[in-house]
Protein backbone atom coordinates (compact mmCIF):
# COMPACT_ATOMS: atom_id res chain seq x y z
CA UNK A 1 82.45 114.40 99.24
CA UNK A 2 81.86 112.22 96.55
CA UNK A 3 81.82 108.23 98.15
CA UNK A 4 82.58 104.73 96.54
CA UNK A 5 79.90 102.27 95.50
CA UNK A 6 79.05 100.47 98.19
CA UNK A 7 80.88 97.47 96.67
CA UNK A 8 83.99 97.69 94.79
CA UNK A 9 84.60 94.99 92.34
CA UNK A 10 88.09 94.59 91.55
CA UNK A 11 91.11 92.18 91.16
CA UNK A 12 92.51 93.59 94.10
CA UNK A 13 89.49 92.42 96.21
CA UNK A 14 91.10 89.21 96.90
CA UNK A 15 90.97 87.32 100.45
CA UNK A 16 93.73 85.79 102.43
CA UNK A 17 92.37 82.25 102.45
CA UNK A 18 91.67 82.45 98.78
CA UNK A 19 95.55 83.75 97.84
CA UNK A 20 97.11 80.80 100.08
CA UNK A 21 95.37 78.45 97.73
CA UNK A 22 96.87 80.01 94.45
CA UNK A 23 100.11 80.43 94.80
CA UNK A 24 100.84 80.49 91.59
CA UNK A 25 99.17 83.84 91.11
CA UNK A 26 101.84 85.58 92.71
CA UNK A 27 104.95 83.88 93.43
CA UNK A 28 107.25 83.40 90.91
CA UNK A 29 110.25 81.64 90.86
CA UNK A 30 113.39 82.64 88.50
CA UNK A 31 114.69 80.41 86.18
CA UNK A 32 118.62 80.05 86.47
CA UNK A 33 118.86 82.19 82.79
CA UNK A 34 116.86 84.81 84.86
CA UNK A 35 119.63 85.09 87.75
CA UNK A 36 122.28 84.67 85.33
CA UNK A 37 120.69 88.01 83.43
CA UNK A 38 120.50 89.76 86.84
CA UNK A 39 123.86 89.10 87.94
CA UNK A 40 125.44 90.27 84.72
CA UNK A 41 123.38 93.74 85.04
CA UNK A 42 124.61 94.14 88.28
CA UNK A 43 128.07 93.29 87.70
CA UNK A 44 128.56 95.25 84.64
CA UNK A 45 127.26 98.56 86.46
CA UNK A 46 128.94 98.14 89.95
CA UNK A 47 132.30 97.61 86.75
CA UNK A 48 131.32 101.23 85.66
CA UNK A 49 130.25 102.73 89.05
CA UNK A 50 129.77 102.07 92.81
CA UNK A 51 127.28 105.08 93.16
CA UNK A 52 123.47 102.55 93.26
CA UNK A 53 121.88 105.59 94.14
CA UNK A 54 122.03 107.31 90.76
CA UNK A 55 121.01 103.58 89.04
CA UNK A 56 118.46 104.05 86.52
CA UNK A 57 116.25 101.47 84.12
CA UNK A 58 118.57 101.91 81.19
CA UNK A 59 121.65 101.53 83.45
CA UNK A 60 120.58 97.90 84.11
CA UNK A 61 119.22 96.06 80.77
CA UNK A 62 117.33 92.74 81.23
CA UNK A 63 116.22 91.29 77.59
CA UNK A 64 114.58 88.24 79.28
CA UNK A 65 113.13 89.70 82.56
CA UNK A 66 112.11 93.29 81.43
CA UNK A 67 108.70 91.98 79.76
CA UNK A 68 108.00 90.26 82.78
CA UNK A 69 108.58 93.57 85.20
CA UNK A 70 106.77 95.55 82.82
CA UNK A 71 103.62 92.81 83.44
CA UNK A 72 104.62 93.17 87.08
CA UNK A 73 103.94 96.74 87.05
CA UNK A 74 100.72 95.93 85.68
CA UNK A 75 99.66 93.56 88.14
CA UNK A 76 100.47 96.06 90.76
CA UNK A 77 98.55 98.72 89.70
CA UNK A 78 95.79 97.26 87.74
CA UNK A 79 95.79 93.57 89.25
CA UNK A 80 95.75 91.74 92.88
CA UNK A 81 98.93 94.59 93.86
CA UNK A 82 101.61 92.26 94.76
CA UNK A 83 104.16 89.52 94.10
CA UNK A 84 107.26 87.74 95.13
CA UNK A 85 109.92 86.66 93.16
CA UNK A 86 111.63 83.70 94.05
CA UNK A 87 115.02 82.13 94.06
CA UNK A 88 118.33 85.31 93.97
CA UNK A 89 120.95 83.41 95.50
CA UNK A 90 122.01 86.05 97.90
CA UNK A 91 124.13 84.29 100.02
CA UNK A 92 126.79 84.48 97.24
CA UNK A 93 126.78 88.43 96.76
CA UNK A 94 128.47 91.03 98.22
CA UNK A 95 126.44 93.65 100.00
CA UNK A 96 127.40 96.26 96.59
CA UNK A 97 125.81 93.29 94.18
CA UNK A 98 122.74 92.52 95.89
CA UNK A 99 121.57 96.25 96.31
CA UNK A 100 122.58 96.76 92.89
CA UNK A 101 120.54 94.19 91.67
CA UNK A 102 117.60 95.05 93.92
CA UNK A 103 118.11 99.09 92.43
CA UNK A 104 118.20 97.41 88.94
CA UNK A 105 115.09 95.38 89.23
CA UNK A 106 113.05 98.45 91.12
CA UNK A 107 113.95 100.49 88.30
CA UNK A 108 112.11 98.31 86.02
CA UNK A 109 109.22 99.37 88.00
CA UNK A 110 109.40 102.50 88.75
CA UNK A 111 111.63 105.61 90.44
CA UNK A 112 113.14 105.17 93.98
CA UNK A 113 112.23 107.58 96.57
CA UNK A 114 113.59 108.65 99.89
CA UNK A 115 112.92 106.75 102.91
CA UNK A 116 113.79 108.87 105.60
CA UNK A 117 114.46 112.66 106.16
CA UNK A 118 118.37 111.41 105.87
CA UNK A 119 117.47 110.84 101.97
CA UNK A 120 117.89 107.15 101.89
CA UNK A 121 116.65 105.82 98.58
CA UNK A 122 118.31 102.36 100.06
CA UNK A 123 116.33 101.05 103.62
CA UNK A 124 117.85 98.91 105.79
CA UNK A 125 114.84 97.28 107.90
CA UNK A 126 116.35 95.33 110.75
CA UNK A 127 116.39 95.83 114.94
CA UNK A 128 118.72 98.77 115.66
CA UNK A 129 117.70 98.38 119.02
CA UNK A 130 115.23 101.53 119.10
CA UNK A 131 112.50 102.16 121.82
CA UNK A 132 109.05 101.17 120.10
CA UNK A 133 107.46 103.62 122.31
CA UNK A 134 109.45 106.55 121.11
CA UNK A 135 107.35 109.01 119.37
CA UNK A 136 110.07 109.45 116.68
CA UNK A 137 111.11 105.74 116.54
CA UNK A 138 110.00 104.10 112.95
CA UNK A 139 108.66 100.87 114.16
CA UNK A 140 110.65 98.91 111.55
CA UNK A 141 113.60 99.61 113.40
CA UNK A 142 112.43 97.35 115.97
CA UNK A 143 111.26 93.89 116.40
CA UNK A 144 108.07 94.60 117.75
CA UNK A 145 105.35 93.69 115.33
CA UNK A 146 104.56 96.51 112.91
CA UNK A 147 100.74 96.64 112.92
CA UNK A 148 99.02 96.71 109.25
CA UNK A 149 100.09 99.92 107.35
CA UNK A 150 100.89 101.49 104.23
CA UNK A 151 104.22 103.66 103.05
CA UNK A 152 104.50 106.60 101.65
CA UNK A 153 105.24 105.76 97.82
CA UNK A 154 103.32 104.11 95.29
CA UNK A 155 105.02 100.83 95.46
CA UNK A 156 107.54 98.97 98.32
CA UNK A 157 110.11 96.66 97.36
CA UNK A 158 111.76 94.35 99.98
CA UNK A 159 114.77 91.90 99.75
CA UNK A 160 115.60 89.34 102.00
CA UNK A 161 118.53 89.10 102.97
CA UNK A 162 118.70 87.27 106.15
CA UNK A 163 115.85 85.73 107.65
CA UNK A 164 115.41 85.68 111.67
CA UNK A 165 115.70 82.96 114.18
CA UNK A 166 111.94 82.95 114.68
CA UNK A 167 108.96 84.98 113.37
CA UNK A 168 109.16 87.98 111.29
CA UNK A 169 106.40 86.74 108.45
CA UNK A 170 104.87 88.87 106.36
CA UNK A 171 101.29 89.92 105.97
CA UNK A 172 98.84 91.85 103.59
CA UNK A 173 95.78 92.25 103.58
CA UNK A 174 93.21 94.13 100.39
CA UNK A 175 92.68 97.80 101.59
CA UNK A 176 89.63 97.05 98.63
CA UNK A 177 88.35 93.62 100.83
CA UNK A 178 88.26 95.53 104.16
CA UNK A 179 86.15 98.43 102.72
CA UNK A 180 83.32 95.59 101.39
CA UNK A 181 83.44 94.17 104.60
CA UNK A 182 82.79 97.19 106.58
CA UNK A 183 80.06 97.93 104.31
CA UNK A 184 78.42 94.70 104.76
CA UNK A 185 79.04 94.77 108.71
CA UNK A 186 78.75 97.87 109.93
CA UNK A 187 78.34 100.77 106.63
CA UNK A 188 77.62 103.64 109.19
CA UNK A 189 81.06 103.16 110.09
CA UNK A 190 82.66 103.95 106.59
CA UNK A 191 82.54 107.52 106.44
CA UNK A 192 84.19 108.54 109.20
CA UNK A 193 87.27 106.67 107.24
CA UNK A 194 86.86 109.25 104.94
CA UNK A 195 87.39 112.01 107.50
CA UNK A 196 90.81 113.87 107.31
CA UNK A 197 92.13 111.90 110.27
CA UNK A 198 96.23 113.20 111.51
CA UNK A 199 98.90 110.74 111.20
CA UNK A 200 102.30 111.92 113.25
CA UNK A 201 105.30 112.43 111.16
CA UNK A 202 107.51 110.74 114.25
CA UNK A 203 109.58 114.09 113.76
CA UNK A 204 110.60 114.00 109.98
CA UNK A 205 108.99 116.88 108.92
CA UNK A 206 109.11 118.80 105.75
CA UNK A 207 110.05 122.32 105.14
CA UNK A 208 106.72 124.60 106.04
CA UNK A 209 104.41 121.42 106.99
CA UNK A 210 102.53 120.41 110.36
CA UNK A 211 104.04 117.84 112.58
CA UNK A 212 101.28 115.95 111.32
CA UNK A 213 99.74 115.55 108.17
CA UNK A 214 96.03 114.55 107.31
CA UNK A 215 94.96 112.04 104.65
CA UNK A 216 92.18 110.37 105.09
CA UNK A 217 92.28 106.50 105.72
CA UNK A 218 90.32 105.89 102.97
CA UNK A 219 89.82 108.09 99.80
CA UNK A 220 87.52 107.97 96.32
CA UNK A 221 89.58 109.60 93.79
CA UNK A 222 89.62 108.93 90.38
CA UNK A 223 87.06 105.86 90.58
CA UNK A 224 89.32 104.32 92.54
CA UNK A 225 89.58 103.74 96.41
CA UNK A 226 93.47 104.65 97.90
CA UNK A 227 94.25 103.89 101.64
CA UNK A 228 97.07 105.71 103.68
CA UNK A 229 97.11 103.99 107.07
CA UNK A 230 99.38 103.86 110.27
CA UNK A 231 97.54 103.25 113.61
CA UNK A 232 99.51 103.77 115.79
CA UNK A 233 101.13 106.91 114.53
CA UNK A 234 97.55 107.83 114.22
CA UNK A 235 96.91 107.17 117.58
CA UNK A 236 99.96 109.12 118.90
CA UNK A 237 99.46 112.44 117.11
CA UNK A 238 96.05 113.00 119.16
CA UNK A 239 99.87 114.49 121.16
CA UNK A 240 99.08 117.78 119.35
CA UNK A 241 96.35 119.72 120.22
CA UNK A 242 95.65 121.04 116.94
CA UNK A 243 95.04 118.14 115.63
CA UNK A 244 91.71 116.89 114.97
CA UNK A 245 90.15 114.90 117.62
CA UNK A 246 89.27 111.40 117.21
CA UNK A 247 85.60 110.30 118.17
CA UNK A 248 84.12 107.88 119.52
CA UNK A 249 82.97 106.87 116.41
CA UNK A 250 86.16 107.50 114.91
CA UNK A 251 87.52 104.89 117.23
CA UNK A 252 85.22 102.36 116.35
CA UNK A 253 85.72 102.31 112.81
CA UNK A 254 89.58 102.22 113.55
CA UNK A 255 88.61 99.59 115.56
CA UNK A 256 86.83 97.91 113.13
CA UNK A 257 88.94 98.30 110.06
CA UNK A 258 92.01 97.14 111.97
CA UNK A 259 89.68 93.60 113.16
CA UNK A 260 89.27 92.92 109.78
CA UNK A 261 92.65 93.49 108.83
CA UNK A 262 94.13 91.14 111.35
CA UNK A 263 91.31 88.27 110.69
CA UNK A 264 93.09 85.48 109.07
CA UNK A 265 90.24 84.92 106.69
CA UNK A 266 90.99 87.94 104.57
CA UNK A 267 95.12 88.71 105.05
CA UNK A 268 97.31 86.93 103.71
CA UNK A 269 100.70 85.30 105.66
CA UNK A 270 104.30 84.79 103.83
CA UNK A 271 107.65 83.79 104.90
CA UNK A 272 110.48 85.80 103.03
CA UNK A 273 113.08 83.83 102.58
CA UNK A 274 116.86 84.92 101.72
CA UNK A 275 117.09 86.11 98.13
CA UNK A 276 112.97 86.94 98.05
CA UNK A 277 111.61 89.86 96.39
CA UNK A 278 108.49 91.30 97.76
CA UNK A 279 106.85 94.17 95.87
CA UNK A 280 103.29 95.54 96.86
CA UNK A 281 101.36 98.25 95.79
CA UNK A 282 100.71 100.50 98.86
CA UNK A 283 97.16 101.90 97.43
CA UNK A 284 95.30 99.31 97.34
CA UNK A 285 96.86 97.16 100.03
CA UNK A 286 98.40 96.96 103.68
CA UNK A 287 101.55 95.26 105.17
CA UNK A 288 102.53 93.72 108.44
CA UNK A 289 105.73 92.10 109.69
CA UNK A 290 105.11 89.87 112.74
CA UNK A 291 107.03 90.26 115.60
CA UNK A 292 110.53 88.11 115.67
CA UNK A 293 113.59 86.86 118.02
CA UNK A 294 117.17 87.28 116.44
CA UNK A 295 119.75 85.44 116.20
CA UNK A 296 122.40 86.10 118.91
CA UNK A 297 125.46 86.19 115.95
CA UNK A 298 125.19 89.93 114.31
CA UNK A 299 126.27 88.80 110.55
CA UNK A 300 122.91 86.15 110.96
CA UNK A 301 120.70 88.83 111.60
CA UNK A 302 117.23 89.52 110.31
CA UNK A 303 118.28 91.89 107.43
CA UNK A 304 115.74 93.34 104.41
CA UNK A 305 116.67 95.86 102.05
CA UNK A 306 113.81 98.14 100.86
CA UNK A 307 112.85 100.22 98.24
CA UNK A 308 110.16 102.90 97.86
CA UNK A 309 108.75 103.44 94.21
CA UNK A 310 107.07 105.82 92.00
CA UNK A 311 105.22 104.39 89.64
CA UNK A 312 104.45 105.75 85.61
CA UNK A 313 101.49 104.92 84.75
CA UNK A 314 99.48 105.13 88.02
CA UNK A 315 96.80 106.42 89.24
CA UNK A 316 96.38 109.69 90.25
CA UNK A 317 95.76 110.72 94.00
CA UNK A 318 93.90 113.70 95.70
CA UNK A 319 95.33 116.50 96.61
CA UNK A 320 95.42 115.90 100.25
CA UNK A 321 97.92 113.35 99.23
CA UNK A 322 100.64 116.38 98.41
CA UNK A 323 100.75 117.31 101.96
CA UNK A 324 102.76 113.66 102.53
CA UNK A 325 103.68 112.54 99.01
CA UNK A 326 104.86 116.27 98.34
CA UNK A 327 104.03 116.37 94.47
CA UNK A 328 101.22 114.28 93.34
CA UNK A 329 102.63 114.11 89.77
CA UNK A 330 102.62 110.68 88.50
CA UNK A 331 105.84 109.10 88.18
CA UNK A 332 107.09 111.49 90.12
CA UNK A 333 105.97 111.50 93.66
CA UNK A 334 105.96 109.80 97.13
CA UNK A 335 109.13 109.51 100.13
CA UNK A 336 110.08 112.10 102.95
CA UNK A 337 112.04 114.82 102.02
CA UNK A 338 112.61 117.57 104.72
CA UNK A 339 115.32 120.65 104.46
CA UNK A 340 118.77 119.84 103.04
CA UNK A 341 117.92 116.09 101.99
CA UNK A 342 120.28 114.57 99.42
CA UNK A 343 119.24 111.23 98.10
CA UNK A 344 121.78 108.04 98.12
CA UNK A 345 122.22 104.59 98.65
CA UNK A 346 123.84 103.77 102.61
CA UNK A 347 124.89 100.04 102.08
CA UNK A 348 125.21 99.59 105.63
């Protein structure tokens, strides 16, 4: 197996301390001509159409923004992989505009994917009340905190729509910076990130596939270094006894890579607010949500739309990738599609 360079340089190599400092490199806040251009899009399709789900790029034009999303696909891809922008006044939409502005502004970036083997293109990522410890729970339908991870697309959107009563911040870390740090701590480590470790599906599983799949945490494709990460869904398909067994020394670089994702030195810790928009590029980074405590009202509950992207442009992935990304064409690839899925838009 071909292996990276024992350092990767690259603008997604950033630190946590370091992106606090310089805010300005990836929050942006919209002017008041920039809402104004959003809310227009939105309104003008939602005049033509309620279906969101079947919202595409030139369904939603943006004179003044779309040079700026175009840049923002860049930075994703080719640049520190994330970005916020700031200032969507949500708390004067209705459900209907808000998702159709958060569709509009995701298909400046890319294609949406499904979520879920139910074919939402749409998340809803809020505490439905489900048991953590369920092997076919998602933890984001919980308020437990997540653990670092990546999703399966190229690129995840979120909006804020309601914040919680207390915690709930967001967190990423460089998938690039851990890698350079393992292979100044502890290199012998590294390659057993490179082994095809199983991740459980938590029972959404496609047509003809494993119960599992088995992407390696880390990957060198392309001259470029991809993650695909869930720990604890690694940790609970060692349930199926064809999978392949974790080590010892598998465990310690888990271990290891999961340290350096939690030290505060090198991730990096947000507050969404209401009307945010996160987008992060899931192959060179991970995210975390903290844990949080609701409020007791329903309608003030912690409430975040999300979107899963596929990007043009990317980069390509390995072929291992297929088994969860189920075509590895670019532009064309990434969500959870099992038998009889039919892609829209749930607003609730």
């Amino acid at each position: 197996m071909e292996m990276p360079p024992p350092l990767i340089d690259s603008p997604a190599a950033w630190t946590g301390e370091e992106m606090a400092r310089h805010k300005e490199r990836w929050l942006v806040e919209l002017s008041p001509e920039d809402v104004a251009e959003l809310e227009a899009a939105g309104n003008a399709y939602l005049a033509r159409t309620d279906d969101i789900g079947a919202l595409k790029k030139e369904d939603f034009p943006l004179p003044r923004l779309a040079a700026h999303l175009a840049a923002l696909r860049e930075k994703l891809v080719d640049g520190i992989g994330f970005e916020v922008l700031r200032g969507l006044p949500v708390e004067n939409y209705s459900r209907e505009l808000a998702a159709t502005i958060f569709c509009g502004v995701g298909s400046h970036l890319g294609s949406a994917r499904s979520q879920n083997a139910m074919g939402h293109i749409l998340g809803h990522v809020r505490d439905t009340g489900a048991n953590a410890k369920d092997t076919n729970t998602r933890i984001y339908q919980t308020a437990e905190r997540q653990t670092f991870h990546t999703d399966s697309a190229d690129v995840v959107g979120l909006l804020c729509l309601k914040d919680a009563r207390e915690g709930g911040e967001s967190l990423l870390v460089s998938t690039v910076t851990i890698y350079n740090e393992m292979q100044k701590r502890r290199p012998d480590l590294v390659p057993f990130l490179f082994d095809p470790i199983a991740t459980d599906r938590r029972g959404e599983i496609p047509e003809g596939q494993k119960a599992y799949f088995e992407i390696p945490v880390l990957n060198w494709h392309g001259g470029h270094l991809t993650g695909m990460y869930q720990r604890q869904y690694i940790d609970s398909a060692q349930r199926f006894p064809d999978a392949m067994r974790l080590t010892d020394r598998h465990v310690e670089a888990l271990d290891l890579f999961d340290s350096l994702a939690n030290d505060p030195k090198l991730h990096l810790v947000m507050r969404l607010k209401p009307g945010d928009l996160q987008f992060v590029y899931n192959h060179s980074m991970l995210h975390d949500r903290m844990g949080f405590l609701d409020w007791a009202e329903p309608e003030k509950r912690r409430h975040m739309l999300r979107l899963w992207l596929s990007v043009p442009g990317d980069r390509p992935l390995p072929e291992c990738f297929r088994q969860r990304y189920g075509s590895i064409e670019i532009g064309d690839r990434g969500g959870i599609i099992t038998k009889g899925t039919r892609l829209n838009a749930p607003l609730g």
